[in-house]
PDB file of N, CA and C in Angstrom:
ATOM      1  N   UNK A   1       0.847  -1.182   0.000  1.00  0.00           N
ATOM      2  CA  UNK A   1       0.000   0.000   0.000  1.00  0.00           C
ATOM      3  C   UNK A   1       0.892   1.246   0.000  1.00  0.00           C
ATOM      4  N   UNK A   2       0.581   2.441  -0.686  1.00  0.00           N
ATOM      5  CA  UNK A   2       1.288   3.221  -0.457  1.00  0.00           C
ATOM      6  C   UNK A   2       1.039   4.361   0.072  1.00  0.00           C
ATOM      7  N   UNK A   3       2.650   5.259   0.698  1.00  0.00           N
ATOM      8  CA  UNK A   3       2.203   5.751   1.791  1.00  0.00           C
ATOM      9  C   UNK A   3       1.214   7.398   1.355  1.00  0.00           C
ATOM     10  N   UNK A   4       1.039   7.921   2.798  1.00  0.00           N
ATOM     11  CA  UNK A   4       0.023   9.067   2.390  1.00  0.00           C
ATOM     12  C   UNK A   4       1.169   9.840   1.520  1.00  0.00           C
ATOM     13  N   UNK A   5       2.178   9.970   1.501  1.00  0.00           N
ATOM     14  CA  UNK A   5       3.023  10.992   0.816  1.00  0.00           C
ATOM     15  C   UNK A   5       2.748  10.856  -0.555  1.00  0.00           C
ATOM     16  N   UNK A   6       2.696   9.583  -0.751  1.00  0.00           N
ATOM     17  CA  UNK A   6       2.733   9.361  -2.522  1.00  0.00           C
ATOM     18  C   UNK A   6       1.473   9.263  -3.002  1.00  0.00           C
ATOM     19  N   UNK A   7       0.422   9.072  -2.380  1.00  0.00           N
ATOM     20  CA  UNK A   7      -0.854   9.392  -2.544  1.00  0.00           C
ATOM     21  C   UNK A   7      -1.384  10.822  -2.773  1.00  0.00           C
ATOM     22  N   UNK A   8      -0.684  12.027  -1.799  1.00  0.00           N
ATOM     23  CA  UNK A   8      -0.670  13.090  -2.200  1.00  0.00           C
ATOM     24  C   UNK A   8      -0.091  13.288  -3.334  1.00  0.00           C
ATOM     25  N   UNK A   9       1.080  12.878  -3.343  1.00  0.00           N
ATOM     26  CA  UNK A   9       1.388  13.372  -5.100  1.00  0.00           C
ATOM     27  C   UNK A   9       0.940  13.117  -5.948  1.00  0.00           C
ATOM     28  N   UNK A  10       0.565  11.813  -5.848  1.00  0.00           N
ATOM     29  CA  UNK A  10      -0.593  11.300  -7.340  1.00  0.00           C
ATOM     30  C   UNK A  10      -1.763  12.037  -7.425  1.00  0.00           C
ATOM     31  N   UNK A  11      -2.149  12.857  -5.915  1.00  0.00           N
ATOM     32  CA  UNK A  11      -3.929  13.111  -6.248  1.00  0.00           C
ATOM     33  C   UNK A  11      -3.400  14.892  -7.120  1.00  0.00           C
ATOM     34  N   UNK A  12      -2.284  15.710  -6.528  1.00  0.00           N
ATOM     35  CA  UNK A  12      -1.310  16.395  -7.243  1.00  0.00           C
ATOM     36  C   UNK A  12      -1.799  16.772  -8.534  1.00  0.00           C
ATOM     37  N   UNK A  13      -1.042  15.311  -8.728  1.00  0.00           N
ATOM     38  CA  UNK A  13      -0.825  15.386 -10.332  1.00  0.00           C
ATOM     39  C   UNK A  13      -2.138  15.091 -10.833  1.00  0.00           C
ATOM     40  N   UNK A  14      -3.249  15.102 -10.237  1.00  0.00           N
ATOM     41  CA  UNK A  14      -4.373  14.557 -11.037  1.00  0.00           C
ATOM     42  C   UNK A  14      -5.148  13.273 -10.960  1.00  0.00           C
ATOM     43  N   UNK A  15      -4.326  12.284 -10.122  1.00  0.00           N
ATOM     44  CA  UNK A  15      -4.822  11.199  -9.633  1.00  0.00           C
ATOM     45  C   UNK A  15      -5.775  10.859  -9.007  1.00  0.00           C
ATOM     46  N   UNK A  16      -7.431  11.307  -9.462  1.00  0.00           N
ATOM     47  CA  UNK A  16      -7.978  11.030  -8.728  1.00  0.00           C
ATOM     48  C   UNK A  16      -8.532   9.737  -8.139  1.00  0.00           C
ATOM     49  N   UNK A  17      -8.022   8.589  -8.257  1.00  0.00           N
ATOM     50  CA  UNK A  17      -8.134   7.419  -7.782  1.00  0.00           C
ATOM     51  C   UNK A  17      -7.244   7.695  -6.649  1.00  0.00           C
ATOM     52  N   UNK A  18      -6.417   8.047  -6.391  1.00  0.00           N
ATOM     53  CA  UNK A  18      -5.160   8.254  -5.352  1.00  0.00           C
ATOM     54  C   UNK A  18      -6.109   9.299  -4.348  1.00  0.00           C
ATOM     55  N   UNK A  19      -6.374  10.319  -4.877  1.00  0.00           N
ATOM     56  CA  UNK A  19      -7.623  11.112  -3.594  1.00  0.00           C
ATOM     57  C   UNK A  19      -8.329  10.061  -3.025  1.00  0.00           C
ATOM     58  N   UNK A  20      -9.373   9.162  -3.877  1.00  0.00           N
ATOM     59  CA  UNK A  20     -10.232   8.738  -3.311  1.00  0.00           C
ATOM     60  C   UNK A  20      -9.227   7.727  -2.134  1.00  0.00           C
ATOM     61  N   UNK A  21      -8.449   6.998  -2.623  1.00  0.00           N
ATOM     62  CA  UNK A  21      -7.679   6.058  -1.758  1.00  0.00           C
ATOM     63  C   UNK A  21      -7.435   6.853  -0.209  1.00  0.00           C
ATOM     64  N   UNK A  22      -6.760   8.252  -0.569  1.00  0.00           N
ATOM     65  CA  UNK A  22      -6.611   8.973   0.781  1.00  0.00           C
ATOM     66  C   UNK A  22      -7.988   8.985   1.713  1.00  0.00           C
ATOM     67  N   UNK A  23      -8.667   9.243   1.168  1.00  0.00           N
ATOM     68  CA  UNK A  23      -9.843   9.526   1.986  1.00  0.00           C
ATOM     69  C   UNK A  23     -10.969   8.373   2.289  1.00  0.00           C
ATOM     70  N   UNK A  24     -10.825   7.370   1.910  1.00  0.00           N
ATOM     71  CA  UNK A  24     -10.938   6.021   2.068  1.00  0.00           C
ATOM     72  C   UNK A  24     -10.060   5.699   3.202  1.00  0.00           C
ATOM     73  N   UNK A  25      -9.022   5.541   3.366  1.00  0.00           N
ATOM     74  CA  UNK A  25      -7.923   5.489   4.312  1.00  0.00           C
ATOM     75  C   UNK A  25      -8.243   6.489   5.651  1.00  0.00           C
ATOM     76  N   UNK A  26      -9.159   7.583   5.350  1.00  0.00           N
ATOM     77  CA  UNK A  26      -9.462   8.080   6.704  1.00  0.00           C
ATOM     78  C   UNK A  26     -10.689   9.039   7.019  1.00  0.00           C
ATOM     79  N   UNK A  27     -11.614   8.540   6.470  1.00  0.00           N
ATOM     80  CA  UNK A  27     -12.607   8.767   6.367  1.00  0.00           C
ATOM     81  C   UNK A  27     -13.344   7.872   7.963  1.00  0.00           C
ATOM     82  N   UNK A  28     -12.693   7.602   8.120  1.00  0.00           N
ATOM     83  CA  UNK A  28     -13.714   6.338   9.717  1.00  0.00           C
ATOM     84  C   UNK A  28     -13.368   7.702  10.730  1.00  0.00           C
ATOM     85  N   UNK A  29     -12.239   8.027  10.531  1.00  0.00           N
ATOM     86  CA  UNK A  29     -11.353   9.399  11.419  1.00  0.00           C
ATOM     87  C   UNK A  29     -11.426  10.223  11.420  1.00  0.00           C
ATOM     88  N   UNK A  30     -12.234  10.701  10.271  1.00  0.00           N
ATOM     89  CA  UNK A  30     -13.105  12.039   9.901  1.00  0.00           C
ATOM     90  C   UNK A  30     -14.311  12.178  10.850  1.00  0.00           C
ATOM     91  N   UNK A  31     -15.153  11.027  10.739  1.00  0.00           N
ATOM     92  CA  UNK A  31     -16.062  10.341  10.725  1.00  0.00           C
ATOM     93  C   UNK A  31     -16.290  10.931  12.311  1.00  0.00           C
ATOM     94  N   UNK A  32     -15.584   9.736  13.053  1.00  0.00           N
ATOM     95  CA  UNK A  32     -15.961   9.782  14.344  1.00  0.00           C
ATOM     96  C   UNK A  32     -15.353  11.214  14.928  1.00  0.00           C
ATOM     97  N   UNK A  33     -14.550  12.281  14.607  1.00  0.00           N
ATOM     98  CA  UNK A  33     -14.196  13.096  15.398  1.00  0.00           C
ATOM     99  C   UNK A  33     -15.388  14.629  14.617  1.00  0.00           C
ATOM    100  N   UNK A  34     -16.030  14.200  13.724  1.00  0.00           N
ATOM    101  CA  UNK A  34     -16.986  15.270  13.671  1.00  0.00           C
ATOM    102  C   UNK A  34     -18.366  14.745  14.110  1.00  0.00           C
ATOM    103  N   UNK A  35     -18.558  13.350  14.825  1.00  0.00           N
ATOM    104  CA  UNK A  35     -19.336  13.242  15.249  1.00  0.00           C
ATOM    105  C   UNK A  35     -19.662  13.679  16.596  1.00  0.00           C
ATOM    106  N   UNK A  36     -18.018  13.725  17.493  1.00  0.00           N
ATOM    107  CA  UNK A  36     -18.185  14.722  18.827  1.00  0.00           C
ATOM    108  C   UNK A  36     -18.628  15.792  18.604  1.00  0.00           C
ATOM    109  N   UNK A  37     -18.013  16.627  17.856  1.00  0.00           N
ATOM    110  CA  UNK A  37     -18.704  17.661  17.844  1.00  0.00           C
ATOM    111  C   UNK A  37     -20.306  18.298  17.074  1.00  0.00           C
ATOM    112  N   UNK A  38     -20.902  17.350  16.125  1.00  0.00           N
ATOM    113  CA  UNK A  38     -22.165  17.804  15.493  1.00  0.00           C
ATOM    114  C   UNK A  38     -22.960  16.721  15.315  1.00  0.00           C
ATOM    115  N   UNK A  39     -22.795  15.730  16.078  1.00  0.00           N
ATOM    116  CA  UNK A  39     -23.444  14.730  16.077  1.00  0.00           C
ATOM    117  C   UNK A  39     -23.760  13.670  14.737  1.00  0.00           C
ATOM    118  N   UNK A  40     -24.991  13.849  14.619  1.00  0.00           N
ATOM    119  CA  UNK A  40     -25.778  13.330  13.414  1.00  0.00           C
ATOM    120  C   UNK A  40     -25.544  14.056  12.505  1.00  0.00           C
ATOM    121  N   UNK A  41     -24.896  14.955  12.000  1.00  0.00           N
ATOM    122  CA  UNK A  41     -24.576  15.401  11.162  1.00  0.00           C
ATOM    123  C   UNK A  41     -22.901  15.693  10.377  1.00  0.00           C
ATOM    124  N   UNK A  42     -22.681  14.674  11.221  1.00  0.00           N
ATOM    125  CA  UNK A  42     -21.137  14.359  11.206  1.00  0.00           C
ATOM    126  C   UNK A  42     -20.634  13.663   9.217  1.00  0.00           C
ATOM    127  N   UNK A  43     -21.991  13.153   9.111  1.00  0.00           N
ATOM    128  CA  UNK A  43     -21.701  12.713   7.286  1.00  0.00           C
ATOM    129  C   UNK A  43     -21.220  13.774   6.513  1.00  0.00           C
ATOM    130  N   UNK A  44     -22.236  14.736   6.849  1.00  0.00           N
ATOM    131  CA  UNK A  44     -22.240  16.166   6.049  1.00  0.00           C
ATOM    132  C   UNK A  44     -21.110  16.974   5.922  1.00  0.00           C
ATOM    133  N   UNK A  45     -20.836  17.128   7.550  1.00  0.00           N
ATOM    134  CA  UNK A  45     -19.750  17.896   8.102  1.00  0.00           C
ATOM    135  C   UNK A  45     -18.339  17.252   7.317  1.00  0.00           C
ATOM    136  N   UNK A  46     -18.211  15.464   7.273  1.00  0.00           N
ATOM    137  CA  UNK A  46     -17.047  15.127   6.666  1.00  0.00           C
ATOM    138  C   UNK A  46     -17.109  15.206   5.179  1.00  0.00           C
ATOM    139  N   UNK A  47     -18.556  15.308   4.223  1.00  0.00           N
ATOM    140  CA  UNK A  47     -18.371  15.200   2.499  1.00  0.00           C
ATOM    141  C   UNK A  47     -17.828  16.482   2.604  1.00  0.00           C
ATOM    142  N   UNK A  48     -17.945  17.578   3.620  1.00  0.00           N
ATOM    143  CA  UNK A  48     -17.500  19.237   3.198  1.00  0.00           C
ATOM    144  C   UNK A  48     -16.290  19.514   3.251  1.00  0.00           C
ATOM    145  N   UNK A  49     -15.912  18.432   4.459  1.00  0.00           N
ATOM    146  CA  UNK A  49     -14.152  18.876   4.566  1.00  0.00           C
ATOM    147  C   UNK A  49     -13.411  18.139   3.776  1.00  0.00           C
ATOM    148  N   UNK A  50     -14.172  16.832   2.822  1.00  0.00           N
ATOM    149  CA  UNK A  50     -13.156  16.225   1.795  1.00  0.00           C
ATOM    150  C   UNK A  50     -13.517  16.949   0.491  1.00  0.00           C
ATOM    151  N   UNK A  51     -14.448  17.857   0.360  1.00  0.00           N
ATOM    152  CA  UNK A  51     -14.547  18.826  -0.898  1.00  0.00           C
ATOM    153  C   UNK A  51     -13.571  19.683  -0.328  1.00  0.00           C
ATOM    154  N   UNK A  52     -13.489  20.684   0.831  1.00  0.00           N
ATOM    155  CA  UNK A  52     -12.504  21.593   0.956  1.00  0.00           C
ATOM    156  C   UNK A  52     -11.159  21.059   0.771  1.00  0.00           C
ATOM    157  N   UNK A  53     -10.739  19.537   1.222  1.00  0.00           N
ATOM    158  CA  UNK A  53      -9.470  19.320   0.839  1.00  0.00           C
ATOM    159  C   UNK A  53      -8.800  19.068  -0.797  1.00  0.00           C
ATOM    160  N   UNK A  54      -9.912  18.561  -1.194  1.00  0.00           N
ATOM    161  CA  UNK A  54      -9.732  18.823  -2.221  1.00  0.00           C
ATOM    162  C   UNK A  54      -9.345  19.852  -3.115  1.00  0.00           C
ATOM    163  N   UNK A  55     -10.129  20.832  -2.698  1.00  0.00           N
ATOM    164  CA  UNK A  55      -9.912  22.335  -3.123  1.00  0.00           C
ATOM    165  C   UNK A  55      -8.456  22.739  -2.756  1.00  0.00           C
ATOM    166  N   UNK A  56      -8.210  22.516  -1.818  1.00  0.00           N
ATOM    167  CA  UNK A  56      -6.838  23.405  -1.204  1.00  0.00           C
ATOM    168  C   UNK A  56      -5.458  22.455  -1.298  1.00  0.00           C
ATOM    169  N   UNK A  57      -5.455  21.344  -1.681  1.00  0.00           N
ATOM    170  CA  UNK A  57      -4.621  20.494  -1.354  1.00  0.00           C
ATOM    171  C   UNK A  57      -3.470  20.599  -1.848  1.00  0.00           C
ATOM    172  N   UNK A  58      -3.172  21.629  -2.501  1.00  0.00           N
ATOM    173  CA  UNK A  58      -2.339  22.556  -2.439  1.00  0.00           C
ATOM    174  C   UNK A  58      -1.367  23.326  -1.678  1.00  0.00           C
ATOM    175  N   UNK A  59      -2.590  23.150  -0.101  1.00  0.00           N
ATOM    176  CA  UNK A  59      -2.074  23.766   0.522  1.00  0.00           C
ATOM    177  C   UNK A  59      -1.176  23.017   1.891  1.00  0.00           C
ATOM    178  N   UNK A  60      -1.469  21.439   1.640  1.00  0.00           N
ATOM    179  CA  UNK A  60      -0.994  20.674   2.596  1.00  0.00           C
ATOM    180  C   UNK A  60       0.544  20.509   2.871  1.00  0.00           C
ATOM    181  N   UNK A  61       0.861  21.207   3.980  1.00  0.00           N
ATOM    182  CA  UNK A  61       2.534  21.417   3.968  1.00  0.00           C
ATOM    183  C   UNK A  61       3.293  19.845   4.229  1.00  0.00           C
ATOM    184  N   UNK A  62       2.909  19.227   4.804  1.00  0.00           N
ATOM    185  CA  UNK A  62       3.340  17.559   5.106  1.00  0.00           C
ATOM    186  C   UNK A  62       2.515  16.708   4.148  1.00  0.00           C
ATOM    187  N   UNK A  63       3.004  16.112   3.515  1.00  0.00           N
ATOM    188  CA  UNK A  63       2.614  15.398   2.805  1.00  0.00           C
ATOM    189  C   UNK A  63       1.999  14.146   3.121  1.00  0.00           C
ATOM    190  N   UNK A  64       3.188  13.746   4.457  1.00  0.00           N
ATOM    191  CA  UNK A  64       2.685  12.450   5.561  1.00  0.00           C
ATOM    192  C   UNK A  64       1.680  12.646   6.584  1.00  0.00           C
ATOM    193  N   UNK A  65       1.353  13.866   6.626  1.00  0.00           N
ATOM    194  CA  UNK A  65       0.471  14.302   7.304  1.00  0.00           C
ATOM    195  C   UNK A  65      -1.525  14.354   6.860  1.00  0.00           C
ATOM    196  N   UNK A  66      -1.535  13.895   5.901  1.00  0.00           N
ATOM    197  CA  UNK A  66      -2.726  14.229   5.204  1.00  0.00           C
ATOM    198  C   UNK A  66      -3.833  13.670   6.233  1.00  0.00           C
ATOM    199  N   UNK A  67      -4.190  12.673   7.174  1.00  0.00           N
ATOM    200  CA  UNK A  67      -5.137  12.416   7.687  1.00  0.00           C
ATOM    201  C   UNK A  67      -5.236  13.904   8.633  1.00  0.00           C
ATOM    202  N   UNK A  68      -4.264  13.951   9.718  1.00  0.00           N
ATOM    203  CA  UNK A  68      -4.726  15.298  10.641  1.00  0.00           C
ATOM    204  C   UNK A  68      -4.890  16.234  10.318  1.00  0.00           C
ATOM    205  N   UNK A  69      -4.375  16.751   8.636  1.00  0.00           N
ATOM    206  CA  UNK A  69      -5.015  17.562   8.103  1.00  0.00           C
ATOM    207  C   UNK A  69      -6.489  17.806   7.966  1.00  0.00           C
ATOM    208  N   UNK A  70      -7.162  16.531   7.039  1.00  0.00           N
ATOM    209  CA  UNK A  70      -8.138  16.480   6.542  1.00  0.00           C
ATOM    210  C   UNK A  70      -8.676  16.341   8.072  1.00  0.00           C
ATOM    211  N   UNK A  71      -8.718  16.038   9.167  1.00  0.00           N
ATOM    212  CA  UNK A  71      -9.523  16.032  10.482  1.00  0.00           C
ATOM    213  C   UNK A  71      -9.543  17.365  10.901  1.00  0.00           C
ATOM    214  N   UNK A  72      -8.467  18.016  10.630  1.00  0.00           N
ATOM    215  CA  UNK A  72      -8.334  19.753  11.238  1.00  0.00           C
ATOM    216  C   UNK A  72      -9.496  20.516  10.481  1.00  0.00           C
ATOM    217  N   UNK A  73      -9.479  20.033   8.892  1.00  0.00           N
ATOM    218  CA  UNK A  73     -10.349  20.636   8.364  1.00  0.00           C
ATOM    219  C   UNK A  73     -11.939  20.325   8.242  1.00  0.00           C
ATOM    220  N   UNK A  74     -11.905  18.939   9.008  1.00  0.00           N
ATOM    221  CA  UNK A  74     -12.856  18.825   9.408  1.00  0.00           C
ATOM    222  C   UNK A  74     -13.834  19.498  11.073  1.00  0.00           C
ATOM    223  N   UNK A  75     -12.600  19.616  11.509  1.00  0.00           N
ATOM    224  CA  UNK A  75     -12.921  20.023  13.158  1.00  0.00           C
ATOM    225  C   UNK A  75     -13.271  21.629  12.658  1.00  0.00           C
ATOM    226  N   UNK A  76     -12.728  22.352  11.119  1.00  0.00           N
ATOM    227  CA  UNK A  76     -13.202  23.487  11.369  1.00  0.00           C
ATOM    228  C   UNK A  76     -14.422  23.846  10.912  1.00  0.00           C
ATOM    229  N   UNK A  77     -14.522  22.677  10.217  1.00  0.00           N
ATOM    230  CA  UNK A  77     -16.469  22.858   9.125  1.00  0.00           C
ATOM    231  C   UNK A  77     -17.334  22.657  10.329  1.00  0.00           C
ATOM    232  N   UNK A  78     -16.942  21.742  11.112  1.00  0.00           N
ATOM    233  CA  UNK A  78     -18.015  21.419  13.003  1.00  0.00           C
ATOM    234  C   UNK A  78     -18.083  22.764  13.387  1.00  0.00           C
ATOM    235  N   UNK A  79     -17.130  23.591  13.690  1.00  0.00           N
ATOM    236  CA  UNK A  79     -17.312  24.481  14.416  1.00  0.00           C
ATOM    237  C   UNK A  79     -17.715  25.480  13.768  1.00  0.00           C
ATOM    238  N   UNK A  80     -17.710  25.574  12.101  1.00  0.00           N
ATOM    239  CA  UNK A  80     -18.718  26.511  11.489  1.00  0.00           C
ATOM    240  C   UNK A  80     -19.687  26.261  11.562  1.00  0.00           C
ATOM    241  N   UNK A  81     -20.263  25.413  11.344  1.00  0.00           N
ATOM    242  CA  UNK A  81     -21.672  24.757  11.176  1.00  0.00           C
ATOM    243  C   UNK A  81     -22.109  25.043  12.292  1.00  0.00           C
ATOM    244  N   UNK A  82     -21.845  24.880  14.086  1.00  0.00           N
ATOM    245  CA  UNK A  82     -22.332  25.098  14.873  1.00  0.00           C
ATOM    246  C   UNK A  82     -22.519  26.394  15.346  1.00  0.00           C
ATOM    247  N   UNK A  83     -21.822  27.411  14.417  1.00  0.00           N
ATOM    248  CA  UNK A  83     -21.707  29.082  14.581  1.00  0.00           C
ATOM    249  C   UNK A  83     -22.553  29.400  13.676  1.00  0.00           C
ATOM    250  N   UNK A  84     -23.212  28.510  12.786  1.00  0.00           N
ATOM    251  CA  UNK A  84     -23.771  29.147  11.643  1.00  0.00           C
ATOM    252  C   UNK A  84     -23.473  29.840  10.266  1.00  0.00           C
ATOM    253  N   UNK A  85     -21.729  29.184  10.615  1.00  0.00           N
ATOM    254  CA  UNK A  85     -21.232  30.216   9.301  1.00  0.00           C
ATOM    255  C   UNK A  85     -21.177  29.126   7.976  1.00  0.00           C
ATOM    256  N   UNK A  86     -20.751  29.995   7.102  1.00  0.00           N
ATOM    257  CA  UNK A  86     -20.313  29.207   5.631  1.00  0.00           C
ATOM    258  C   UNK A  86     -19.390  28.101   5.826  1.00  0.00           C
ATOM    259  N   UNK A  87     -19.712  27.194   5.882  1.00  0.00           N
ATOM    260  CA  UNK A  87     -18.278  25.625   6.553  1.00  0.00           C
ATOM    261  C   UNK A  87     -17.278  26.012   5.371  1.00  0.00           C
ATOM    262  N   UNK A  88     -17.539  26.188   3.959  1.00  0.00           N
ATOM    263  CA  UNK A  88     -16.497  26.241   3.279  1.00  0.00           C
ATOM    264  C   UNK A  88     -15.446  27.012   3.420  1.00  0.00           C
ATOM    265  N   UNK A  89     -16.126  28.328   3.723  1.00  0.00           N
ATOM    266  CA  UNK A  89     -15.352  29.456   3.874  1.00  0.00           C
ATOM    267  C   UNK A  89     -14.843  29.624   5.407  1.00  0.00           C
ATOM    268  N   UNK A  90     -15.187  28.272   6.110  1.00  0.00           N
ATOM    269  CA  UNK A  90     -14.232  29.083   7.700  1.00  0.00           C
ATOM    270  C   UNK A  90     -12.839  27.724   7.226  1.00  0.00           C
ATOM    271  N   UNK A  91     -13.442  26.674   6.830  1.00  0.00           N
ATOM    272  CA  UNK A  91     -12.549  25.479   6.526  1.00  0.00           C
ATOM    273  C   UNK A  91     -11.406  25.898   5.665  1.00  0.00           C
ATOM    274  N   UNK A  92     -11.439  27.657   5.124  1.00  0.00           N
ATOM    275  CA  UNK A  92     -10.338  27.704   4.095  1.00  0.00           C
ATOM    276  C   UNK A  92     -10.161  27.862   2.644  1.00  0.00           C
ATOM    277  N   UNK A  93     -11.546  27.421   2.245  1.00  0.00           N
ATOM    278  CA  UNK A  93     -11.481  27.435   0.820  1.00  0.00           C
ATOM    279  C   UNK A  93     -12.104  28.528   0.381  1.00  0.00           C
TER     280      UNK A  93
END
């Protein structure tokens, strides 16, 4: 299997089979840590932060890092959503 580093580069270059693999790979981790914070609406909260990563992934400085990323950017769509704001736009994109 290969690691998150080279998965980022493939999704990079265009790989979107290599995205989906990333987020397959941590999507359970998405999952359960936006469910502390928004409950039942924790599905929603995670399709938004794997569209925002998508969008920005650009901006991911560790490459090996891509799950706590994509959870950071998930922990920030929870806490928009529960403020009422635009999830996309507090998540970054």
């Amino acid at each position: 299997m290969p690691s998150d580093a080279e998965l980022v580069r493939r999704a990079r270059g265009g790989g979107r089979d290599a995205f989906a693999e990333l987020v397959a790979h941590h999507h359970a981790v998405l999952v359960r840590c936006c469910r502390r914070l928004v409950g039942d609406d924790a599905h929603d909260a995670a399709q938004e932060a794997v569209v925002a990563a998508l969008l920005s992934l650009d901006r991911l400085r560790d490459d090996d890092r891509f799950g706590a990323w994509l959870v950071g950017i998930g922990l920030n769509v929870c806490r928009a959503t529960l403020r009422g704001s635009d999830p996309l736009t507090y998540a970054g994109v």
